[in-house]
N, C-alpha and C. Protein backbone atom coordinates (compact mmCIF):
# COMPACT_ATOMS: atom_id res chain seq x y z
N UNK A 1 -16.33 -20.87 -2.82
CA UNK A 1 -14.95 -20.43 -2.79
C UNK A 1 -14.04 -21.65 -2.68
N UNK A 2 -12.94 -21.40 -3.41
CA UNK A 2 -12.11 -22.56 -3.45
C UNK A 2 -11.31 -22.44 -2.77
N UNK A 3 -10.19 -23.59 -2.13
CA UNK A 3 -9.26 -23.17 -1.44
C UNK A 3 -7.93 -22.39 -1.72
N UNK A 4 -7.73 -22.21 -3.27
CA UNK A 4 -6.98 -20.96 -3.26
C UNK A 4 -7.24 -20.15 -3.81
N UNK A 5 -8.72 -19.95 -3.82
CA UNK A 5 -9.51 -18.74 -4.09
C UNK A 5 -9.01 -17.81 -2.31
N UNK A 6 -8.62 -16.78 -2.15
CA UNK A 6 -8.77 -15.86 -1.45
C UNK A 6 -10.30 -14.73 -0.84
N UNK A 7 -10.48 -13.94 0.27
CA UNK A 7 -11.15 -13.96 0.31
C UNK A 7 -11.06 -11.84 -0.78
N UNK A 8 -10.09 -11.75 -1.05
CA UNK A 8 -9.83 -10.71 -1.52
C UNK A 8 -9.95 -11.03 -2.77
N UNK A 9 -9.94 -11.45 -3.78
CA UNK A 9 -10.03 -12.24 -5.18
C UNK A 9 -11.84 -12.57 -5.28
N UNK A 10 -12.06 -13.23 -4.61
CA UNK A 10 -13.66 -13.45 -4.71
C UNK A 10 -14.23 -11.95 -4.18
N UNK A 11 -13.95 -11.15 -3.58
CA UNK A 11 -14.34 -9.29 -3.93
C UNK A 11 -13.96 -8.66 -5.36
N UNK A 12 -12.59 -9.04 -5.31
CA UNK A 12 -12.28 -7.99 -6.49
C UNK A 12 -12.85 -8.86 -8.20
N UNK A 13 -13.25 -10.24 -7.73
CA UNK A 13 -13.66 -10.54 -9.08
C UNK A 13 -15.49 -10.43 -9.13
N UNK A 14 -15.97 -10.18 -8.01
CA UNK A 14 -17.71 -9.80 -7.58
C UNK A 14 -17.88 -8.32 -8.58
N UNK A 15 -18.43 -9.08 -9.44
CA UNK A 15 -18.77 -7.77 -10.21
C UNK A 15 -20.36 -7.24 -10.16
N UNK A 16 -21.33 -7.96 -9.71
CA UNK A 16 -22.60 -7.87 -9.89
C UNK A 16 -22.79 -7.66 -7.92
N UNK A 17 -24.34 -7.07 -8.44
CA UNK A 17 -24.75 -7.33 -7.29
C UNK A 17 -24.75 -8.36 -6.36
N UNK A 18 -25.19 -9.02 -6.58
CA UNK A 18 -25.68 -10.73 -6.37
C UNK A 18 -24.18 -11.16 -5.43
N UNK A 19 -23.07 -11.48 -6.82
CA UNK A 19 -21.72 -11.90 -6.21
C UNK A 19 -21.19 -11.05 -4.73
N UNK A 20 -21.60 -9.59 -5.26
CA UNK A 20 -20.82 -8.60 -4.11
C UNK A 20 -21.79 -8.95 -2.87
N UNK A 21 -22.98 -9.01 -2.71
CA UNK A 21 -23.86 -9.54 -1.70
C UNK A 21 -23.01 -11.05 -1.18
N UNK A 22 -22.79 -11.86 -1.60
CA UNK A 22 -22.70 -13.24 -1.27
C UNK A 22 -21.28 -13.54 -0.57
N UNK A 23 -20.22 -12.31 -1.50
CA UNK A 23 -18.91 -11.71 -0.75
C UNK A 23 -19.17 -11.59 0.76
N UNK A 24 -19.71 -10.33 0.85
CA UNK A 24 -20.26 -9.70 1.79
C UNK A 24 -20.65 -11.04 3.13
N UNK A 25 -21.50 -12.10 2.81
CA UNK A 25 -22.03 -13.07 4.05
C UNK A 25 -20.71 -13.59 4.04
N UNK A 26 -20.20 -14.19 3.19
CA UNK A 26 -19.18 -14.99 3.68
C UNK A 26 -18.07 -14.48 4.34
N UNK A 27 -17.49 -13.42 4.10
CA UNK A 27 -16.85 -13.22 5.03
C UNK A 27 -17.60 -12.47 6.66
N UNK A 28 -18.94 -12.09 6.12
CA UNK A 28 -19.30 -11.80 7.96
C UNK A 28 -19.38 -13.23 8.45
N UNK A 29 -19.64 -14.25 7.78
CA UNK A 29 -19.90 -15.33 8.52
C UNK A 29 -18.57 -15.86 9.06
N UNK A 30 -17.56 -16.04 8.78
CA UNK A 30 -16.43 -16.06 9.13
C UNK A 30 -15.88 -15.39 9.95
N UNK A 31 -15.96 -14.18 9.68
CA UNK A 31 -15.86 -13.27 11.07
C UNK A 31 -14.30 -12.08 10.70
N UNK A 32 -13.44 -12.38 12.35
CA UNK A 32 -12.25 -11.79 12.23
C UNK A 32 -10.97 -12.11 11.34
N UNK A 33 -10.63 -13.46 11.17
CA UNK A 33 -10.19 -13.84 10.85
C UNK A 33 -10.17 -13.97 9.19
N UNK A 34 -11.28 -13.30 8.54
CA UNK A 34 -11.31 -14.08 7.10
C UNK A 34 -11.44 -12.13 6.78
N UNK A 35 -11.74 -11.58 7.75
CA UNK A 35 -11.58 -9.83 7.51
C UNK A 35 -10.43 -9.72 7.35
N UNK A 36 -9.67 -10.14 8.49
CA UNK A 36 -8.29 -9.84 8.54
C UNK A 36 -7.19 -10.14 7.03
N UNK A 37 -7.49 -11.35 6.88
CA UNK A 37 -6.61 -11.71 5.54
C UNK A 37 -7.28 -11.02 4.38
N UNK A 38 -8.38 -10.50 4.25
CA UNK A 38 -8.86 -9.78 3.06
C UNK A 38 -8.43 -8.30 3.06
N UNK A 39 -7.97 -7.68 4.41
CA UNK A 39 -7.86 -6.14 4.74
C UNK A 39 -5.92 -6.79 3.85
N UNK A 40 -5.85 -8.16 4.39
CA UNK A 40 -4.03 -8.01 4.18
C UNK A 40 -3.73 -8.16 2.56
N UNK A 41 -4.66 -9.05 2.14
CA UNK A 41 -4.82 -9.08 0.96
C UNK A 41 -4.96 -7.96 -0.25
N UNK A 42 -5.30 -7.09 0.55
CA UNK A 42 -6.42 -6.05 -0.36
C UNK A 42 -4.53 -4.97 -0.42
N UNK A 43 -4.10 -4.53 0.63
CA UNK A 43 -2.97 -3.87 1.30
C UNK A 43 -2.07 -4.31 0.10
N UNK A 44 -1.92 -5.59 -0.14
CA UNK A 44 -1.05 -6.35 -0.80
C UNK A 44 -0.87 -5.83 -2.17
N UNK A 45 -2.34 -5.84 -2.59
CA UNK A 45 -2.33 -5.61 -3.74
C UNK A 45 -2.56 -3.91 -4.01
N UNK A 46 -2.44 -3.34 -3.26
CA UNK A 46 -2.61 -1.75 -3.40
C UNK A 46 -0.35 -1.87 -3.42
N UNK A 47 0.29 -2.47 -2.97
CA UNK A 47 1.70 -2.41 -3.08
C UNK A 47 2.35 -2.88 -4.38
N UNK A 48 1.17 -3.60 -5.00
CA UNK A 48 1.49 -4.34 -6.14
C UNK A 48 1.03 -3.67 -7.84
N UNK A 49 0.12 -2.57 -6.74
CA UNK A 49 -0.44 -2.25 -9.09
C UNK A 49 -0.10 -1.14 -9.13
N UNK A 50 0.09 -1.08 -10.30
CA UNK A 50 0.97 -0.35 -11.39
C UNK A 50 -0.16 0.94 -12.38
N UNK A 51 0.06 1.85 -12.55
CA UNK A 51 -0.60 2.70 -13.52
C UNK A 51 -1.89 2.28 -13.97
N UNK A 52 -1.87 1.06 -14.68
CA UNK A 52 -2.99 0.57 -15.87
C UNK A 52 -3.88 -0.04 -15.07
N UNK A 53 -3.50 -0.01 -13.19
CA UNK A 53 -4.55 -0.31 -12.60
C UNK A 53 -5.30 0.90 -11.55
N UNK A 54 -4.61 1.87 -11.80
CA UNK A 54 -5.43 2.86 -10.96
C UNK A 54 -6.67 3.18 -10.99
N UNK A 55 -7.92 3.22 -12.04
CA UNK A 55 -9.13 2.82 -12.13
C UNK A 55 -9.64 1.55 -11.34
N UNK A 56 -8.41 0.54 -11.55
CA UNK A 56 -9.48 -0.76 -10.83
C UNK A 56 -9.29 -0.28 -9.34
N UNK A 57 -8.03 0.07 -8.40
CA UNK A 57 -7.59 0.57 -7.57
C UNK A 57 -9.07 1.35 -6.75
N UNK A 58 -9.02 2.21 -7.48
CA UNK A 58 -9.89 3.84 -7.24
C UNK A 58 -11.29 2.88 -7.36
N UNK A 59 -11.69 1.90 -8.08
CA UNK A 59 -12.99 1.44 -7.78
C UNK A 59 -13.38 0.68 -6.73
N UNK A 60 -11.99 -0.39 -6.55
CA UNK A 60 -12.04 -1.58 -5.60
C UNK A 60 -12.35 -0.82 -4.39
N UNK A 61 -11.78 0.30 -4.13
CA UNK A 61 -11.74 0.63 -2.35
C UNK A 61 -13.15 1.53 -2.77
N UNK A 62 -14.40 2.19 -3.30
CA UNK A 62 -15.27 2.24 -3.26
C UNK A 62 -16.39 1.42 -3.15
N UNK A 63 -15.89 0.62 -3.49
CA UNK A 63 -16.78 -1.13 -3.56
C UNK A 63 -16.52 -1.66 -2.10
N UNK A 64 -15.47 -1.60 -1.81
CA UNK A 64 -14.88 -2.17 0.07
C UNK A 64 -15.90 -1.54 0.56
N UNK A 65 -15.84 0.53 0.33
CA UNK A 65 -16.07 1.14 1.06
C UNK A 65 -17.90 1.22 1.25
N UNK A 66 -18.44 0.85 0.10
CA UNK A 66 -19.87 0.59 0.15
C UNK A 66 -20.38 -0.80 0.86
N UNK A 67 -19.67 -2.09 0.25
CA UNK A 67 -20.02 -3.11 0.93
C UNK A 67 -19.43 -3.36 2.55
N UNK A 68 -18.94 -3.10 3.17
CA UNK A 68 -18.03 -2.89 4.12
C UNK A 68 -18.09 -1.39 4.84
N UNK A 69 -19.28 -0.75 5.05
CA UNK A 69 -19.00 0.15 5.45
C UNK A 69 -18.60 0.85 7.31
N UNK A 70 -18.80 -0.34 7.87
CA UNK A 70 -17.84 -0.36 8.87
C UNK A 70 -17.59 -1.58 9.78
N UNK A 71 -15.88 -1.59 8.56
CA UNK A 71 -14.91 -2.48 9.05
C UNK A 71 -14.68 -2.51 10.86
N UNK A 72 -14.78 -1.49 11.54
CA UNK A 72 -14.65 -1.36 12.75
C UNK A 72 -15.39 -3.01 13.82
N UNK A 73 -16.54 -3.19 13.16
CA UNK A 73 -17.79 -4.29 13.81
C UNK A 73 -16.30 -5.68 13.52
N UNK A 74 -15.67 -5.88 12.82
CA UNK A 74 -14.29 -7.02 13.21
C UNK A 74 -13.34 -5.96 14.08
N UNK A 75 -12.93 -5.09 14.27
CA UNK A 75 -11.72 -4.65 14.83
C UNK A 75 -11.51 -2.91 14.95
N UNK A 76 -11.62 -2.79 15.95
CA UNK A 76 -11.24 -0.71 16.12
C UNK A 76 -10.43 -0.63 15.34
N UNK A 77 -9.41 -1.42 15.26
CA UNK A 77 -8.18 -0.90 14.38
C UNK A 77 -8.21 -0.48 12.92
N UNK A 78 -9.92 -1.00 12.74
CA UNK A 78 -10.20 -0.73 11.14
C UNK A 78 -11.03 0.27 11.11
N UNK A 79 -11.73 1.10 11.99
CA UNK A 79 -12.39 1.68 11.83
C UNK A 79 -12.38 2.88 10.76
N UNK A 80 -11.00 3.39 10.43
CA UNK A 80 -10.54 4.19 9.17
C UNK A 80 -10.11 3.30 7.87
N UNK A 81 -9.78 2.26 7.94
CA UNK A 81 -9.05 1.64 7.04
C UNK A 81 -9.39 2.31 5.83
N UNK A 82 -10.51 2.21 5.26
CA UNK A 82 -11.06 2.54 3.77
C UNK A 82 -10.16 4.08 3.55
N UNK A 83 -10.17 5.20 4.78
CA UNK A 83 -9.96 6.41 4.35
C UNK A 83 -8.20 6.08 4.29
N UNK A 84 -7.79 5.55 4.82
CA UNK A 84 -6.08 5.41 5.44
C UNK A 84 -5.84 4.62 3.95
N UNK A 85 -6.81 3.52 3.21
CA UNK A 85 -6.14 2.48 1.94
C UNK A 85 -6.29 3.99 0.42
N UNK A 86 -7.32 5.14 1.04
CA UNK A 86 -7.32 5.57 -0.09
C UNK A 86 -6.31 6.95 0.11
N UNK A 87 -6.11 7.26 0.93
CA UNK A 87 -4.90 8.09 1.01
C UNK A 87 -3.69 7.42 0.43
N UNK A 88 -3.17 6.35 0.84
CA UNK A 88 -2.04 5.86 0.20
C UNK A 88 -2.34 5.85 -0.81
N UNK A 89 -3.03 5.23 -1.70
CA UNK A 89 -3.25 4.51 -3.06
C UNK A 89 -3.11 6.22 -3.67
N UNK A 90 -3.76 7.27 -2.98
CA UNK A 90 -4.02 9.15 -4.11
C UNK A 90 -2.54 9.26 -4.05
N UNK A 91 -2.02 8.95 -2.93
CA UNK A 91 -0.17 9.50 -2.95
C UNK A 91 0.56 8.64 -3.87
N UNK A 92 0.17 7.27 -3.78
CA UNK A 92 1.13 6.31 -4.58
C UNK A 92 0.56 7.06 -5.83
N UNK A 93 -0.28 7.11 -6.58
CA UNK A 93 -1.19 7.17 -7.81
C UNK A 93 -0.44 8.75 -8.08
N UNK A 94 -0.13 9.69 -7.01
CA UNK A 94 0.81 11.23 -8.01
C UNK A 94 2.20 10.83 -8.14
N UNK A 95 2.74 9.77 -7.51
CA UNK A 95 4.17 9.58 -7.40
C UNK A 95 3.86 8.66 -8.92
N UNK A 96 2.94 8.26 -9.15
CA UNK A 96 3.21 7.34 -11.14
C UNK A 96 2.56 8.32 -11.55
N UNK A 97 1.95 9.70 -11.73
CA UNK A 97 2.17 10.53 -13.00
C UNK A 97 2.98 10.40 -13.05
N UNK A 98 3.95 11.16 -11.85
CA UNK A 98 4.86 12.30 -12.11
C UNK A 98 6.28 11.79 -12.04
N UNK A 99 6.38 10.41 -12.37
CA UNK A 99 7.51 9.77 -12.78
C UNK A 99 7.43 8.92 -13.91
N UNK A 100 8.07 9.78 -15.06
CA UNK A 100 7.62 8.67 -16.53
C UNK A 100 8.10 7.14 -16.10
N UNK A 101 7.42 6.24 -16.76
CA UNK A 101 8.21 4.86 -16.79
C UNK A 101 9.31 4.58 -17.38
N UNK A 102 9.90 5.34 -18.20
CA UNK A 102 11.25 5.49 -18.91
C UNK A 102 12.08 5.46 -17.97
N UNK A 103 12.29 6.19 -16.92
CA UNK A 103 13.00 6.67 -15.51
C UNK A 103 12.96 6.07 -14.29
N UNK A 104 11.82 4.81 -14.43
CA UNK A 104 11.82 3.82 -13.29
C UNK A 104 12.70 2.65 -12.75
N UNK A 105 13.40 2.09 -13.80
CA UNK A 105 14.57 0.90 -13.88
C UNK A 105 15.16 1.20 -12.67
N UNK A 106 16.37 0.44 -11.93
CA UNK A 106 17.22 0.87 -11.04
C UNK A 106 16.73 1.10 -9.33
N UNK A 107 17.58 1.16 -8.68
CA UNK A 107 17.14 1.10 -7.16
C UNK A 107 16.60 2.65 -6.92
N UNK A 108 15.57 2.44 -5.79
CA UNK A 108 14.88 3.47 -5.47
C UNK A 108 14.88 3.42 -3.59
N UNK A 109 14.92 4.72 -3.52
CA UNK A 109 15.24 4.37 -1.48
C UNK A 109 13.86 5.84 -0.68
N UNK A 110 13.78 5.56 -0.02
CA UNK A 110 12.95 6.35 0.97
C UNK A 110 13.61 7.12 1.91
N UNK A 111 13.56 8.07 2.02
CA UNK A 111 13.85 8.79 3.03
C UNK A 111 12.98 9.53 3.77
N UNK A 112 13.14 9.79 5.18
CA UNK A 112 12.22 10.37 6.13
C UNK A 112 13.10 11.10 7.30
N UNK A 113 12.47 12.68 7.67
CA UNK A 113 13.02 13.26 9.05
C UNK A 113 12.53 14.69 9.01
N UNK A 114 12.62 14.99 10.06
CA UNK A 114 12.24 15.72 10.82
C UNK A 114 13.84 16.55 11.27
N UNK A 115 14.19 17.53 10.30
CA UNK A 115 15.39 18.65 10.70
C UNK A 115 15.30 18.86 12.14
N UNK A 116 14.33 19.39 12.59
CA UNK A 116 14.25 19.89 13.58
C UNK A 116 13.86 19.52 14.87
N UNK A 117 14.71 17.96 14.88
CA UNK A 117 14.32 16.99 15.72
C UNK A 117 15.71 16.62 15.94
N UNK A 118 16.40 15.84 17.00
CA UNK A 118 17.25 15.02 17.09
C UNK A 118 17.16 13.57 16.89
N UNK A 119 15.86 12.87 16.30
CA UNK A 119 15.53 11.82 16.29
C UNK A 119 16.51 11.37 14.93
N UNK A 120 16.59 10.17 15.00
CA UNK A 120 17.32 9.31 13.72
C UNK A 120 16.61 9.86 12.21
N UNK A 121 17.52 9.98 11.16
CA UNK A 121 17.10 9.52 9.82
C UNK A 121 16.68 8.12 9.66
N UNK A 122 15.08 7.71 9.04
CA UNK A 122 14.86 6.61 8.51
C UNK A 122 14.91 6.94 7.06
N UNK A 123 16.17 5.31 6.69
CA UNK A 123 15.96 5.07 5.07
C UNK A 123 15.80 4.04 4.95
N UNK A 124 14.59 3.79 3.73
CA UNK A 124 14.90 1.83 3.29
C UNK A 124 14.65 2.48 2.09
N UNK A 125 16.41 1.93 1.97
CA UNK A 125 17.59 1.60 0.37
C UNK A 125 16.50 0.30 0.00
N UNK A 126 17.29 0.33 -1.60
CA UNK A 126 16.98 -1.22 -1.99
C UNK A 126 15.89 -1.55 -2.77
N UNK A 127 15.38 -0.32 -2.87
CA UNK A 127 13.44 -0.73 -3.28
C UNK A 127 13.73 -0.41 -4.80
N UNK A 128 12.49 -1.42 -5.44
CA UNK A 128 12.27 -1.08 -6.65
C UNK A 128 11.30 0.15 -6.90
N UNK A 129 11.07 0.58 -8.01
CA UNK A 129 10.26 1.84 -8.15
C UNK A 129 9.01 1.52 -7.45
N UNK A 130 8.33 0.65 -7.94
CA UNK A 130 6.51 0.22 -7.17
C UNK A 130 6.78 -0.17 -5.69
N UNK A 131 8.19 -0.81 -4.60
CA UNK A 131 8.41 -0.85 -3.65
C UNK A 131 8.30 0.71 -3.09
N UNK A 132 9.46 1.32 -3.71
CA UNK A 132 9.13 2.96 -3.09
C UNK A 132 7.75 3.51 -3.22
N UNK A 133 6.97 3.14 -4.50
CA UNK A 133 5.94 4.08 -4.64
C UNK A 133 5.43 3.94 -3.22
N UNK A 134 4.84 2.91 -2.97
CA UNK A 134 3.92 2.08 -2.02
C UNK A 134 4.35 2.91 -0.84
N UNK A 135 5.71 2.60 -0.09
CA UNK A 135 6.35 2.96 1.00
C UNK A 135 5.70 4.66 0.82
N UNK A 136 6.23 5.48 -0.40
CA UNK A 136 5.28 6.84 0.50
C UNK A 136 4.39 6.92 0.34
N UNK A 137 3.17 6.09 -0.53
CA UNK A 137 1.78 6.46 -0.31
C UNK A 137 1.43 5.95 1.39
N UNK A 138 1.89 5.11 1.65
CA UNK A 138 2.02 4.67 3.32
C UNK A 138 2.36 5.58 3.93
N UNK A 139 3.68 6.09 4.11
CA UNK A 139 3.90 7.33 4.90
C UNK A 139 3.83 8.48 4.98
N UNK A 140 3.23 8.97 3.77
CA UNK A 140 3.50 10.41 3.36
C UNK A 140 2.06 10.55 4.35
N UNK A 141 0.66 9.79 4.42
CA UNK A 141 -0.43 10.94 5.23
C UNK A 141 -0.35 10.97 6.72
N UNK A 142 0.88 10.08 7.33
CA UNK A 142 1.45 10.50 8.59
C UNK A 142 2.10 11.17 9.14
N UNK A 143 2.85 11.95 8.07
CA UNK A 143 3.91 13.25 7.90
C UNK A 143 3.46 13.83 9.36
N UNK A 144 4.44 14.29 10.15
CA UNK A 144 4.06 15.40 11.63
C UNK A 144 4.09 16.64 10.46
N UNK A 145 4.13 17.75 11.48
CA UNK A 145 5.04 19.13 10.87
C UNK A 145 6.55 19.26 11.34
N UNK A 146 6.47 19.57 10.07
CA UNK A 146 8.18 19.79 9.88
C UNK A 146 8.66 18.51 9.42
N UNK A 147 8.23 17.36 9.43
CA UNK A 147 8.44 15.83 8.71
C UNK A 147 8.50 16.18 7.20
N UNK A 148 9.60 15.52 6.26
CA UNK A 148 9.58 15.45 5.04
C UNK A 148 9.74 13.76 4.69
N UNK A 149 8.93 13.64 3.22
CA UNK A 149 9.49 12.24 2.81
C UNK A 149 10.01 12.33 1.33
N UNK A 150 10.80 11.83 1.58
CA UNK A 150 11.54 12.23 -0.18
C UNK A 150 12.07 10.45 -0.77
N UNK A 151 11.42 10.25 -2.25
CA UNK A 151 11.20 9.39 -2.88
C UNK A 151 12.35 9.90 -4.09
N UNK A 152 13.92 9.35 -3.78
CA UNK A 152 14.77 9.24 -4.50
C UNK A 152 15.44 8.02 -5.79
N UNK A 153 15.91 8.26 -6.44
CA UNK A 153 16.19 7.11 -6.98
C UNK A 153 17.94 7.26 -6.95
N UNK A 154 18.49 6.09 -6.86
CA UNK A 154 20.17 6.18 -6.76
C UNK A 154 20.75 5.52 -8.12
N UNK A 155 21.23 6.82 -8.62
CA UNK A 155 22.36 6.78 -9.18
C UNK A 155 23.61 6.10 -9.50
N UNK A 156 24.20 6.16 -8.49
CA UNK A 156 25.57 5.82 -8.01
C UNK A 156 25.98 5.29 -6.65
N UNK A 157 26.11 4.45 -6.18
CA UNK A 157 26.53 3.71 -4.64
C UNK A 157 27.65 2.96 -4.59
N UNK A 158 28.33 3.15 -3.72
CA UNK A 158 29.09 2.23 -3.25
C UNK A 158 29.25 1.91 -1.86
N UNK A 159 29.11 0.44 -1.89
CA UNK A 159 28.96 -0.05 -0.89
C UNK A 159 29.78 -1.13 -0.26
N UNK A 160 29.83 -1.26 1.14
CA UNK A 160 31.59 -1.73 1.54
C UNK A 160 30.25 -2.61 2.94
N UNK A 161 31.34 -3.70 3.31
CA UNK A 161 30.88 -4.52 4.68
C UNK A 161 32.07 -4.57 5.42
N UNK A 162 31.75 -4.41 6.78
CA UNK A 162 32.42 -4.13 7.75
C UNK A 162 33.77 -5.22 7.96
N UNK A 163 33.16 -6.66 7.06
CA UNK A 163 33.99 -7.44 7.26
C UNK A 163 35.39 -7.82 5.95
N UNK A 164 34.97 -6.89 5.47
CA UNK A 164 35.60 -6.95 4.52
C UNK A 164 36.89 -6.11 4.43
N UNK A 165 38.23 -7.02 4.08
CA UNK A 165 38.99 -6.08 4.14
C UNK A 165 39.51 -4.85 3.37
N UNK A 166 39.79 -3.20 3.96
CA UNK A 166 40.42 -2.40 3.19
C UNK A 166 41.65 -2.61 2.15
N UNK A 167 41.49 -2.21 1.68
CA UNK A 167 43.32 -2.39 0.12
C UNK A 167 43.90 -1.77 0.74
């Protein structure tokens, strides 16, 4: 491995047995630390692909999930990871059917709440279409009851700063 070889790149380019085995030591030999940047790595790139990669997507985290089958031995906190990276990726992956790419251009925002709560509305404005996708394949399998997440795109805004003066 080179030094800007990653340790997520030398997985996703292990196509054979052999390579995926040799994956596999080097990062146990390394330990927490070389897990950790491959779990961040891997995250990264589940925020980053697009349609024409949902096959590689849908294979990579079966390949994690076989060679890696419990992430937990670096960290409790991983002990789901594989099921938690493939929930997002099934939610991100219906939010690109069911939005042609014709209709993607332009800002896209998140919204989240709970009516029947007094707690705050969360929104993060600002996102591009693959920013939003990502954001609800992330949040949508944490939904409580009665929680909605709605994946809008904006139209029309106007927007003013506090410091700025009125006409």
């Amino acid at each position: 491995m080179t030094m800007t070889t990653t340790y997520f790149e030398l997985f996703k380019n292990a196509q054979d047995d052999q390579s995926q085995d040799q994956c596999k030591i080097k990062l146990e030999q390394t330990g927490y630390s070389a897990f950790f940047q491959f779990i961040e790595d891997f995250k990264d790139y589940i925020k980053r692909y697009d349609d024409h990669q949902i096959g590689e997507i849908e294979e990579l985290l079966i390949r994690a999930r076989k060679l890696f089958p419990e992430p937990s031995q670096y960290s409790p906190a991983w002990a789901h990871i594989w099921d938690e990276y493939t929930a997002m990726t099934g939610h991100k992956n219906r939010v690109l059917s069911q939005i042609p790419a014709s209709d993607r251009e332009g800002e896209w925002q998140i919204v989240m709440d709970n009516p029947y709560t007094n707690q705050q509305v969360a929104c993060y404005p600002s996102l591009s279409f693959l920013e939003a996708a990502y954001l609800f394949g992330y949040f949508r399998p944490t939904l409580e009851n009665n929680e909605y997440i709605r994946m809008q795109k904006v139209t029309h805004a106007v927007v003013e700063f506090g410091s700025e003066q009125n006409p």
